[in-house]
N, C-alpha and C. Protein backbone atom coordinates (compact mmCIF):
# COMPACT_ATOMS: atom_id res chain seq x y z
N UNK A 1 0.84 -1.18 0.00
CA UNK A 1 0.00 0.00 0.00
C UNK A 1 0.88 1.24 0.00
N UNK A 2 0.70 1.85 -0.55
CA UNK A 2 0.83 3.66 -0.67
C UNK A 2 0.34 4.35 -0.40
N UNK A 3 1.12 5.55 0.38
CA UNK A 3 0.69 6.52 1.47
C UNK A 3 1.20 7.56 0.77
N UNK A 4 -0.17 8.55 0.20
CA UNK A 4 0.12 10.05 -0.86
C UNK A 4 0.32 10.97 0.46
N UNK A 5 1.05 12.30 0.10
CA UNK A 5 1.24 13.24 1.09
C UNK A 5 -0.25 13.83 1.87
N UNK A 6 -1.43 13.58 1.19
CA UNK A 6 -2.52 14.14 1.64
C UNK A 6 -2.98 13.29 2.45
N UNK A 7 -2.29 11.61 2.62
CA UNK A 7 -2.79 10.61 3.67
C UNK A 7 -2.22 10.49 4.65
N UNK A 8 -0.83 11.33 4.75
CA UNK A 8 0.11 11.70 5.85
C UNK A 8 -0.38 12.63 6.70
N UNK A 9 -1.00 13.87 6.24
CA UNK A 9 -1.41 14.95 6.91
C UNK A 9 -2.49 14.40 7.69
N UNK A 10 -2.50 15.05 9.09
CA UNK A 10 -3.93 14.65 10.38
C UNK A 10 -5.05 15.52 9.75
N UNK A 11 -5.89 15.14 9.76
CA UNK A 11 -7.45 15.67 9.53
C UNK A 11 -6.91 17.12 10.29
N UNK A 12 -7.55 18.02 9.37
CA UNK A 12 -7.59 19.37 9.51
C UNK A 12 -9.12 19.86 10.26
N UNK A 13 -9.31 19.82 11.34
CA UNK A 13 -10.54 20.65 11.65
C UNK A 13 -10.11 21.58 12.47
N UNK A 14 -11.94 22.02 12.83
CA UNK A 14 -11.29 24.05 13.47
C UNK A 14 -10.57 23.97 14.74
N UNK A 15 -10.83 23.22 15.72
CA UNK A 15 -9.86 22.97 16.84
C UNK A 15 -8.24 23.11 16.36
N UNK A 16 -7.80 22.39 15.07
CA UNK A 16 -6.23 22.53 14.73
C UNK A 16 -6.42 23.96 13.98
N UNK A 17 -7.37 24.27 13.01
CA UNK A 17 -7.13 25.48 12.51
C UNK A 17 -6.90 26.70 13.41
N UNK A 18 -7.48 26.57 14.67
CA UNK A 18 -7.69 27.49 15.40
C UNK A 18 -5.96 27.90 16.05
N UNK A 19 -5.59 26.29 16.38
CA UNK A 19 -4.40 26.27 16.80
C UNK A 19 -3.59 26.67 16.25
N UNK A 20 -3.47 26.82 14.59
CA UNK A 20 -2.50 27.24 13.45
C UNK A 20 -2.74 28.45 13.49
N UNK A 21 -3.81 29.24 14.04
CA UNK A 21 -3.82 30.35 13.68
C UNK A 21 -2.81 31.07 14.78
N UNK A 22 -3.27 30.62 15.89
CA UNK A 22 -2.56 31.22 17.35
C UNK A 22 -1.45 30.98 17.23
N UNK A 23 -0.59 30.28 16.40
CA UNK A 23 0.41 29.83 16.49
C UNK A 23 1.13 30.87 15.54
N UNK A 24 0.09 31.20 14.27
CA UNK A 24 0.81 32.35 13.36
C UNK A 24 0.87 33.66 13.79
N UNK A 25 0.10 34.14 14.89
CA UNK A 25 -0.36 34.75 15.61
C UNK A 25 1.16 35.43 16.70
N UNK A 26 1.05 34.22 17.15
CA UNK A 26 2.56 33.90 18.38
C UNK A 26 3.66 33.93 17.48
N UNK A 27 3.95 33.83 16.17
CA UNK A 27 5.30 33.67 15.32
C UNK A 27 5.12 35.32 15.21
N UNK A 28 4.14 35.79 14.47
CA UNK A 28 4.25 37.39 14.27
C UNK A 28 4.85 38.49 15.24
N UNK A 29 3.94 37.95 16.46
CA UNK A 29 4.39 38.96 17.91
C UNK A 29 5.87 38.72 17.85
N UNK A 30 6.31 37.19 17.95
CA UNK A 30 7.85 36.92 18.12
C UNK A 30 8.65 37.61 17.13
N UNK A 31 8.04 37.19 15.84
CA UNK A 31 8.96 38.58 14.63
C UNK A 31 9.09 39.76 14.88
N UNK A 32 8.21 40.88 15.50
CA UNK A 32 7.90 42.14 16.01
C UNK A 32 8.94 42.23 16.89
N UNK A 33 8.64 41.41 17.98
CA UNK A 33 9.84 41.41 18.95
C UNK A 33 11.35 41.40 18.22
N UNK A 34 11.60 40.40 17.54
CA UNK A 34 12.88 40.10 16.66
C UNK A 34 13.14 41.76 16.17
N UNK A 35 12.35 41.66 15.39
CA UNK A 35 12.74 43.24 15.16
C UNK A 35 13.26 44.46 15.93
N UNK A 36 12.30 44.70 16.90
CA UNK A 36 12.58 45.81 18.01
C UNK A 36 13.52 45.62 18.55
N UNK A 37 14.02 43.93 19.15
CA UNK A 37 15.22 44.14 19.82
C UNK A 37 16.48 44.57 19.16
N UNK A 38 16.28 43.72 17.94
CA UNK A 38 17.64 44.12 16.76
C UNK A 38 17.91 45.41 16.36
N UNK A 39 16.65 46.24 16.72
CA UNK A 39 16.59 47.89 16.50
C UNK A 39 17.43 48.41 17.57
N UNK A 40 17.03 47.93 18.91
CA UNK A 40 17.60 48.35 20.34
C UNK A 40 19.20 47.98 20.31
N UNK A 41 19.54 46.78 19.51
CA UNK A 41 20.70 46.77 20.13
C UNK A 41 21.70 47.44 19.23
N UNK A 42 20.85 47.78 17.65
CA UNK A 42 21.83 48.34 16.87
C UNK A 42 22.12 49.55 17.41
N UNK A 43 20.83 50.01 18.03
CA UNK A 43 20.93 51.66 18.90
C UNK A 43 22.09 51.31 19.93
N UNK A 44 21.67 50.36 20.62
CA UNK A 44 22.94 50.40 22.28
C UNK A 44 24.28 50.68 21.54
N UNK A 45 24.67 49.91 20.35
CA UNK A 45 26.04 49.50 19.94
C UNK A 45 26.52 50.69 19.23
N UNK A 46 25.25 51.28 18.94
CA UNK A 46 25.72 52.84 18.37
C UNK A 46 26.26 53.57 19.14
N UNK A 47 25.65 53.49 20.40
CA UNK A 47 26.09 54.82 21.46
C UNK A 47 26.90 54.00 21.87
N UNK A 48 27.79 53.16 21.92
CA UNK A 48 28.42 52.47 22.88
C UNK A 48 29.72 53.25 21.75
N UNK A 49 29.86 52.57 20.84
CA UNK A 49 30.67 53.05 19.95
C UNK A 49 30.94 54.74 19.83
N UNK A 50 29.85 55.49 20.43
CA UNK A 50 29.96 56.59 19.78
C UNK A 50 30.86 57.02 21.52
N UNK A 51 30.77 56.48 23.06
CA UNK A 51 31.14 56.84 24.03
C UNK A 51 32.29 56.77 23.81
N UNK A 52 32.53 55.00 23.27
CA UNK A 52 34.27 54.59 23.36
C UNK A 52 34.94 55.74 22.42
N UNK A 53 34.43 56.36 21.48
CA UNK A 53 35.38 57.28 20.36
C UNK A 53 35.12 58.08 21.37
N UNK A 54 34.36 58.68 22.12
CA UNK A 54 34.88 59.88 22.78
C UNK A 54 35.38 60.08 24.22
N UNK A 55 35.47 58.61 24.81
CA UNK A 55 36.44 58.23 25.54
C UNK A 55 37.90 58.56 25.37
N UNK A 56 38.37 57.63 23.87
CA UNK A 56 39.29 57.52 23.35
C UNK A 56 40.13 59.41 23.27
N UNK A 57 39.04 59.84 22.62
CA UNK A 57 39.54 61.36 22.76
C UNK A 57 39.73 62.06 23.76
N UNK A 58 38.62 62.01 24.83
CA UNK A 58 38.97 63.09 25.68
C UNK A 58 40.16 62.62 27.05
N UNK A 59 40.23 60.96 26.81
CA UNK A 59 41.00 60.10 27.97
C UNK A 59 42.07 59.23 26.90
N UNK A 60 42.59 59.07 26.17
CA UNK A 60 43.40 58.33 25.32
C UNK A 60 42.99 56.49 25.88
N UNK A 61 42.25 56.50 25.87
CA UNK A 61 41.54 55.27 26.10
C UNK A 61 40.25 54.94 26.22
N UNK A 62 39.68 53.65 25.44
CA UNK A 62 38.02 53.20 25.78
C UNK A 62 38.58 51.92 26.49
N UNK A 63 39.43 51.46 27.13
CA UNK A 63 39.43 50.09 27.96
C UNK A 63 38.36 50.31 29.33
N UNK A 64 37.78 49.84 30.14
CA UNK A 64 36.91 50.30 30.75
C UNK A 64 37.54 50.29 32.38
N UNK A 65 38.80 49.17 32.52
CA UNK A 65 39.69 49.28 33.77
C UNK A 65 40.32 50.52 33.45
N UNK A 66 41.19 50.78 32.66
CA UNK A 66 41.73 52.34 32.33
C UNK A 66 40.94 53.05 33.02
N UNK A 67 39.66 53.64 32.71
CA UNK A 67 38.52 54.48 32.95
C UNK A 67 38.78 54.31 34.12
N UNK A 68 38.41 52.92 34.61
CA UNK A 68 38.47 53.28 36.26
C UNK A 68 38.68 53.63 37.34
N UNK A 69 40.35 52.88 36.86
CA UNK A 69 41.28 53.33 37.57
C UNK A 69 42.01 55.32 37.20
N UNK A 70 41.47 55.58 36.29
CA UNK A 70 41.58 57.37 36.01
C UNK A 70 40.36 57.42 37.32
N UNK A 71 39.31 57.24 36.77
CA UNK A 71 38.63 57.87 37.79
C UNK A 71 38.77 57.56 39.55
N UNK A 72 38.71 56.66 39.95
CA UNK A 72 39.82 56.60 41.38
C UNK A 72 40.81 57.31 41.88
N UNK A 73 41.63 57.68 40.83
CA UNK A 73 42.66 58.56 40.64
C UNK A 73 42.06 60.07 40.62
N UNK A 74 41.44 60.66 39.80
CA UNK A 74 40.75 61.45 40.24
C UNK A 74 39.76 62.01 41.71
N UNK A 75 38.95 60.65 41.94
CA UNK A 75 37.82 61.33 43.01
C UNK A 75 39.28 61.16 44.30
N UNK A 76 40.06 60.69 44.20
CA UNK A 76 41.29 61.01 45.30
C UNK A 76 42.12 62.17 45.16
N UNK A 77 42.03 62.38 44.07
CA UNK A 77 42.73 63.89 44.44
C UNK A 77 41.55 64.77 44.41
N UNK A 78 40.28 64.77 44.13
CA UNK A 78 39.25 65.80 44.58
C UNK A 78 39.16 65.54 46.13
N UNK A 79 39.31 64.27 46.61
CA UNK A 79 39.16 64.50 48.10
C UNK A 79 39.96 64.94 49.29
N UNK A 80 42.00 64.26 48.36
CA UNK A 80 42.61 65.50 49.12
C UNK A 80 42.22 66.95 49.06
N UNK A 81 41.87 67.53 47.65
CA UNK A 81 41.87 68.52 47.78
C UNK A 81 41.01 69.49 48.26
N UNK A 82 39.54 68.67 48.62
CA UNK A 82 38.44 69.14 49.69
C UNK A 82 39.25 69.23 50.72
N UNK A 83 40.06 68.38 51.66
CA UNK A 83 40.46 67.82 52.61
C UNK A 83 41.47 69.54 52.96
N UNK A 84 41.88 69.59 52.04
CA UNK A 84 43.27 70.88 52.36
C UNK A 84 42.56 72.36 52.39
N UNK A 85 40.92 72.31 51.41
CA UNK A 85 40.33 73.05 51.45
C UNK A 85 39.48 73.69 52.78
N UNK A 86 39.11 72.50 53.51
CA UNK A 86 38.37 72.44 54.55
C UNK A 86 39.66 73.03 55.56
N UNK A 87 40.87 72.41 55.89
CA UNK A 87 41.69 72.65 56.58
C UNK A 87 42.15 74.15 56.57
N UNK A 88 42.16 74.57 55.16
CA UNK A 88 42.47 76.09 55.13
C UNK A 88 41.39 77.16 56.04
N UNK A 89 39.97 76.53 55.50
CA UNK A 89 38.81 77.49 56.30
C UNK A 89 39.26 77.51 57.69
N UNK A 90 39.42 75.92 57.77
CA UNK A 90 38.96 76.13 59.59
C UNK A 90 40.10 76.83 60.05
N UNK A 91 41.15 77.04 59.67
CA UNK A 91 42.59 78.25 59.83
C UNK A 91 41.71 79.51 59.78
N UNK A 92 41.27 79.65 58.90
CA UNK A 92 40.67 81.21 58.51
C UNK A 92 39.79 81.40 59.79
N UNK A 93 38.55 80.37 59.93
CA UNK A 93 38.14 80.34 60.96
C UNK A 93 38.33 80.43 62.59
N UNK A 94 39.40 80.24 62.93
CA UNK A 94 39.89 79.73 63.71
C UNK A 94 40.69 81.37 64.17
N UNK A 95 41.50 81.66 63.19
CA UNK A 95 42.45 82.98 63.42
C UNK A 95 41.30 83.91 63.11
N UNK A 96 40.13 83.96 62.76
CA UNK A 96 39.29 85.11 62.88
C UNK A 96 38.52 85.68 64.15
N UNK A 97 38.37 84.20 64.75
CA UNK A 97 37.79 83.33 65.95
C UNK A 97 39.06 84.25 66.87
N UNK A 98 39.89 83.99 66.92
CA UNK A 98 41.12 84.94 67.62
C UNK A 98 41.21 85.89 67.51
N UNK A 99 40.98 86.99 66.52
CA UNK A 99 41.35 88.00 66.18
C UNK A 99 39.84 88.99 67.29
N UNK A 100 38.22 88.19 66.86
CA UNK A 100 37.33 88.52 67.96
C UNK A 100 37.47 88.61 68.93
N UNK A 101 38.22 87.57 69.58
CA UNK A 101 38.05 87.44 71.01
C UNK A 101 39.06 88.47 71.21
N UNK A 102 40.30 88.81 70.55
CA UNK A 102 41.42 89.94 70.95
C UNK A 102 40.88 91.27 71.11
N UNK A 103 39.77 91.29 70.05
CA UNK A 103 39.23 92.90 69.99
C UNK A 103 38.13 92.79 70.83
N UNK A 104 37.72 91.83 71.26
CA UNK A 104 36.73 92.09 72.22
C UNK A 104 37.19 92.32 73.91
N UNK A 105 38.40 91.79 74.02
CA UNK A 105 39.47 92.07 75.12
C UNK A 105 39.88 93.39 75.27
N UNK A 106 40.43 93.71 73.96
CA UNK A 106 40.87 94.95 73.81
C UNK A 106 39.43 96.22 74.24
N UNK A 107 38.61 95.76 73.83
CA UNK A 107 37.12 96.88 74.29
C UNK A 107 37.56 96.91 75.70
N UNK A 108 37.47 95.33 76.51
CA UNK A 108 37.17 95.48 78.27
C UNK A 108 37.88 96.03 78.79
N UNK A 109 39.41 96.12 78.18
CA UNK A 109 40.32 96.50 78.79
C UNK A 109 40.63 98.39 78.69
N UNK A 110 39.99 98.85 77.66
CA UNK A 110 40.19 100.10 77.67
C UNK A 110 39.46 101.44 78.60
N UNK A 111 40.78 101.69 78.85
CA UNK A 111 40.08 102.83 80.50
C UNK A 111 39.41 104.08 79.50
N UNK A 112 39.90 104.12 78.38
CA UNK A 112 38.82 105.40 77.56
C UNK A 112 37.46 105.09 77.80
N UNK A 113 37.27 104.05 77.39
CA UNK A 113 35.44 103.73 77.31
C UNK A 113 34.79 103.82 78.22
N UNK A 114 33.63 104.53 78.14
CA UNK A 114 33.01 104.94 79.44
C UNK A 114 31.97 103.84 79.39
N UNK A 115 31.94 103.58 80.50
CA UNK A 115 31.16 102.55 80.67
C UNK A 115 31.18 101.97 82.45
């Protein structure tokens, strides 16, 4: 006996049609998706590319340890240099803080002032 391709196929009714449909249904959404992401990542890889070139320029490097270690290097010398900043005020502070209390001495002590 011989089996034609149309005696291979399962009986087609609406229960499977229904299923073929949801199924073309579920392939479309998944293509949509396919798409958008391939949109997203050509975008990410754009800007990624477009950071590393201006990495490269403004830091002579896009390695991303490089970067890091610059920036470490940096927020440490911004914090000595808060550090020396703060130290200078509280001097300023401190000898102004002195300079009050001298002239306010200097008032108690003067026999001109009537008082």
């Amino acid at each position: 006996m011989y089996y034609t391709m149309t005696d291979l196929r399962p009986p087609c009714d609406e229960t499977t049609q229904e299923s073929i449909e949801a199924l073309h249904q579920r392939f479309q959404s998944l293509q949509k998706k396919h798409i958008e992401t391939k949109v997203r990542l050509d975008d990410a890889q754009n800007r990624l590319d477009s950071l590393k070139e201006r990495a490269r320029e403004e830091y002579n490097t896009d390695e991303v340890a490089e970067l890091q270690a610059m920036l470490a290097e940096r927020r440490a010398e911004n914090e000595r240099l808060r550090v020396a900043y703060q130290n200078h005020l509280d001097t300023i502070d401190a000898k102004l803080a002195q300079i009050e209390r001298d002239y306010a001495e200097t008032l108690d002590n003067d026999p001109t002032e009537d008082g």
